[in-house]
Structures are given as C-alpha cells and as structure tokens.
Protein backbone atom coordinates (compact mmCIF):
# COMPACT_ATOMS: atom_id res chain seq x y z
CA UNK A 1 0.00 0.00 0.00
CA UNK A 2 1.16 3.62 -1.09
CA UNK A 3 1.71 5.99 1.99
CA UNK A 4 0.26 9.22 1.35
CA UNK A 5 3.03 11.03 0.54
CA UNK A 6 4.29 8.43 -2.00
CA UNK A 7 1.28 9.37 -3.64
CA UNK A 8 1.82 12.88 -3.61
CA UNK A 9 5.13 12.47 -4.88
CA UNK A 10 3.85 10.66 -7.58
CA UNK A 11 1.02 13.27 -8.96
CA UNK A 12 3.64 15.80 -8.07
CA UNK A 13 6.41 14.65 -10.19
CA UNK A 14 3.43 13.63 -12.75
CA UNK A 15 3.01 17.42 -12.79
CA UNK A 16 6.35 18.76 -12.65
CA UNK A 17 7.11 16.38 -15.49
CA UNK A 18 3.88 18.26 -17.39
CA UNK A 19 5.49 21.83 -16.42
CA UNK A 20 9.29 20.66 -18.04
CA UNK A 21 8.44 18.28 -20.79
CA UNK A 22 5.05 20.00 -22.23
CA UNK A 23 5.99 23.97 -21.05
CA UNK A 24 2.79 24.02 -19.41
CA UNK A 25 2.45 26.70 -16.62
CA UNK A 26 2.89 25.27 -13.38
CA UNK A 27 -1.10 26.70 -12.68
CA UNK A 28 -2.01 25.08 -15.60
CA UNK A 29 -0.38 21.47 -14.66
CA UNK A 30 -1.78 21.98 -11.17
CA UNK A 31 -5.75 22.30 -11.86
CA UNK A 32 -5.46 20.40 -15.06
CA UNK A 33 -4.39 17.15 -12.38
CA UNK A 34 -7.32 15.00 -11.26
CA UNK A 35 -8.28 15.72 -7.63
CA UNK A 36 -11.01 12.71 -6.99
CA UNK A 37 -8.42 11.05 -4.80
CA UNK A 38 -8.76 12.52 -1.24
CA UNK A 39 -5.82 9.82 -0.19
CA UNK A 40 -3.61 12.46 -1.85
CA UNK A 41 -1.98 15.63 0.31
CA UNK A 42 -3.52 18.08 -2.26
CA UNK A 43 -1.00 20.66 0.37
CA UNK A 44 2.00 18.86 -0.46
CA UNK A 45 1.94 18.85 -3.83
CA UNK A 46 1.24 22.24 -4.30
CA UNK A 47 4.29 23.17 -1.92
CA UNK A 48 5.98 20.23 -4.06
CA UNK A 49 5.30 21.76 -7.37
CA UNK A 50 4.83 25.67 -6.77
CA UNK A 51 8.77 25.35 -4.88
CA UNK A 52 10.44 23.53 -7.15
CA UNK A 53 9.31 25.48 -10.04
CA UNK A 54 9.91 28.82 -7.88
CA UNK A 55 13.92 27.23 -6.97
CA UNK A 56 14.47 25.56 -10.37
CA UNK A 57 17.47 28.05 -11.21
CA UNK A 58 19.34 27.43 -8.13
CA UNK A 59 18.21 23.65 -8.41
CA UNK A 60 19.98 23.14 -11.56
CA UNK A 61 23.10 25.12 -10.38
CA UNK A 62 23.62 22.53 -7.42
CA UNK A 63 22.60 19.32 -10.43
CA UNK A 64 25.21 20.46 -12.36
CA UNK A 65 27.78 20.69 -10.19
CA UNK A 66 27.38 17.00 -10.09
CA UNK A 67 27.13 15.84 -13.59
CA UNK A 68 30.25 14.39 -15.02
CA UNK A 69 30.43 14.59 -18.68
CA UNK A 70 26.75 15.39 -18.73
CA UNK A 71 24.89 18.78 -19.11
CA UNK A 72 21.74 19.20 -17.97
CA UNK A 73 19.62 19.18 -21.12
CA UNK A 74 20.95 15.79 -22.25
CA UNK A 75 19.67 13.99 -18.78
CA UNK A 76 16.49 12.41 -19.38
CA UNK A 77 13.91 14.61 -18.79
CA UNK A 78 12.13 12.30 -15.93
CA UNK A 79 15.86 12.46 -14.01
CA UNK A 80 16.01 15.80 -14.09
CA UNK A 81 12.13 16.83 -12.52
CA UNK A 82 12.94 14.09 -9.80
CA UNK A 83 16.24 15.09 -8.90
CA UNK A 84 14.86 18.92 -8.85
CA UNK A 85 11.89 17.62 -6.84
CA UNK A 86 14.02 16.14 -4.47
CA UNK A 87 16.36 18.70 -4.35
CA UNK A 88 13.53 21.35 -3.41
CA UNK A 89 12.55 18.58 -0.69
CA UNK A 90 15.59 18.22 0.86
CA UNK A 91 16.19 22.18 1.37
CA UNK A 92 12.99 23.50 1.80
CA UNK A 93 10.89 20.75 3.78
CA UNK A 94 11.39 18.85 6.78
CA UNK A 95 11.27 15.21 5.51
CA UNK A 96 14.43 13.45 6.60
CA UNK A 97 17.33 13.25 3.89
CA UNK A 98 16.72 9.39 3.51
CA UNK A 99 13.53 9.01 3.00
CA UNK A 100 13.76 11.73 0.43
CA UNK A 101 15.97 9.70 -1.27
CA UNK A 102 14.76 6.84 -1.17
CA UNK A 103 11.51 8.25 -2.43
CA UNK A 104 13.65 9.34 -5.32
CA UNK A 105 15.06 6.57 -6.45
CA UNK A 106 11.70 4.61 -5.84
CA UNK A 107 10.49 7.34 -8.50
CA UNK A 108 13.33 7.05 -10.98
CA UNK A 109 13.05 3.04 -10.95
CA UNK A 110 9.14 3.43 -11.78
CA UNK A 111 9.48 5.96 -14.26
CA UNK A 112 12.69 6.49 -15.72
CA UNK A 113 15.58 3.61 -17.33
CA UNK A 114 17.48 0.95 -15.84
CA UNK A 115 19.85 3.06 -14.86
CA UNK A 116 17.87 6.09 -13.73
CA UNK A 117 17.46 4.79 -9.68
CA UNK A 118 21.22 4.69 -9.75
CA UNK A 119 21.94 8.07 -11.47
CA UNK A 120 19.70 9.81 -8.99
CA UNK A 121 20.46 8.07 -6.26
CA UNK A 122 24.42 9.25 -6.75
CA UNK A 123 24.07 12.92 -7.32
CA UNK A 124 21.48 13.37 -4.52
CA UNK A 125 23.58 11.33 -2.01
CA UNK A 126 26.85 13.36 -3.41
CA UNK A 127 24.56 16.36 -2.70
CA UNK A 128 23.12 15.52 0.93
CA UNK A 129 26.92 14.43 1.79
CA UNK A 130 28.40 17.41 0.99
CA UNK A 131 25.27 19.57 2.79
CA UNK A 132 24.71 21.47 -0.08
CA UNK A 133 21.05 20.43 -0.80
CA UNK A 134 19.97 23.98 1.42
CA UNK A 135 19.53 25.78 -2.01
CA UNK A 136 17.47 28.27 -0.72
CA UNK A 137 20.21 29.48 2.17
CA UNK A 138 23.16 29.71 -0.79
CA UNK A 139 23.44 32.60 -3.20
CA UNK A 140 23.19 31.71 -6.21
CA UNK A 141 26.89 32.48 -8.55
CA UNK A 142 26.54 33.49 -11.54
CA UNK A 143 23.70 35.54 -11.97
C-alpha cells in the first residue's frame, strides 16, 4: 500500500514532469491534475510543485555541479524533474534526507531507465553528503 506522501510524490512529479516536458504553466499542470483522490496531500503537492518550479534556477546550479560529462539538457527529462523535486525537498521541507531519497530513487526506478534509480540516487547522495542540498540558504553564482 502507497503511503500518502508516495502518492503525492507521484502526482507531483506527474506534474512537474507536465510543467518541463510540455511547457505548461505550473497553474495550468496543477488544476489540469485530477483531484477525486482525497488519499492524496492536495497541500503537499502544491508546496511540491509551486517550490520547485519557484527554486528551479538554483536547483539546476547545485545538479550540475554533479554531472560528469553530462549537461543538464541531455539527462532524461524524468531524471532531471525528480532530482529537482528532491532537491527542493531536501532544502525546503522537513522530511528526513533518507527518505527523500529513497523516495527518489523509488520514482526514478518506476518511471525512468534501468539506470535512472542509480543516477539519482548518486548525485542526490553526493549532494546531501556534501550539505549542499539547502539551495534556498546559498546565493546563487553566476547571476
């Protein structure tokens, strides 16, 4: 059985996938989602979805920094929305590094290749290990 906010992860990175891959306003992604499932934290997604579009700049800047012989645009586009998901999690929310992870990589191995649960799982553990995931208390260089 899905906990609740597996399932809100899930319609949120449904979504933010909508918002990246289809350039459909976040507002737009957010009432065009079906609501008939009360299970769902309608709350959390919205913080979900309206954050990580609001951080998305500063997001990618910390993604980057971890990509070796990738740039962002050539990630699959499912990789990137969960690692920015998580990212915004992990600095803006108080769910415990691990079981944003996990929840990640859970995510990636639904949705994305075989590979995608270990991508993610490497940059956001690089991330959380270096403490860096706080994107919202860093200036962002460059800009």
């Amino acid at each position: 059985m899905k906990t609740r906010r597996r399932q809100a992860r899930d319609v949120a990175l449904q979504i933010l996938f909508q918002h990246d891959v289809g350039r459909l306003p976040i507002d737009e992604a957010l009432s065009a989602a079906p609501r008939n499932d009360a299970t769902v934290e309608w709350d959390f997604v919205e913080e979900v979805c309206r954050g990580t579009v609001a951080h998305t700049p500063e997001l990618d800047v910390l993604i980057v920094r971890h990509l070796s012989g990738w740039t962002l645009d050539r990630l699959a586009s499912i990789d990137r929305v969960i690692l920015r998901m998580a990212l915004y999690e992990l600095g803006h929310l108080a769910t415990a590094p691990g079981v944003v992870i996990n929840e990640a990589v859970e995510l990636a191995k639904k949705y994305g290749t075989e590979e995608s649960g270990g991508f993610v799982n490497g940059v956001l553990g690089a991330i959380n290990r270096e403490g860096s995931h706080a994107a919202g208390s860093q200036p962002a260089s460059g800009r």
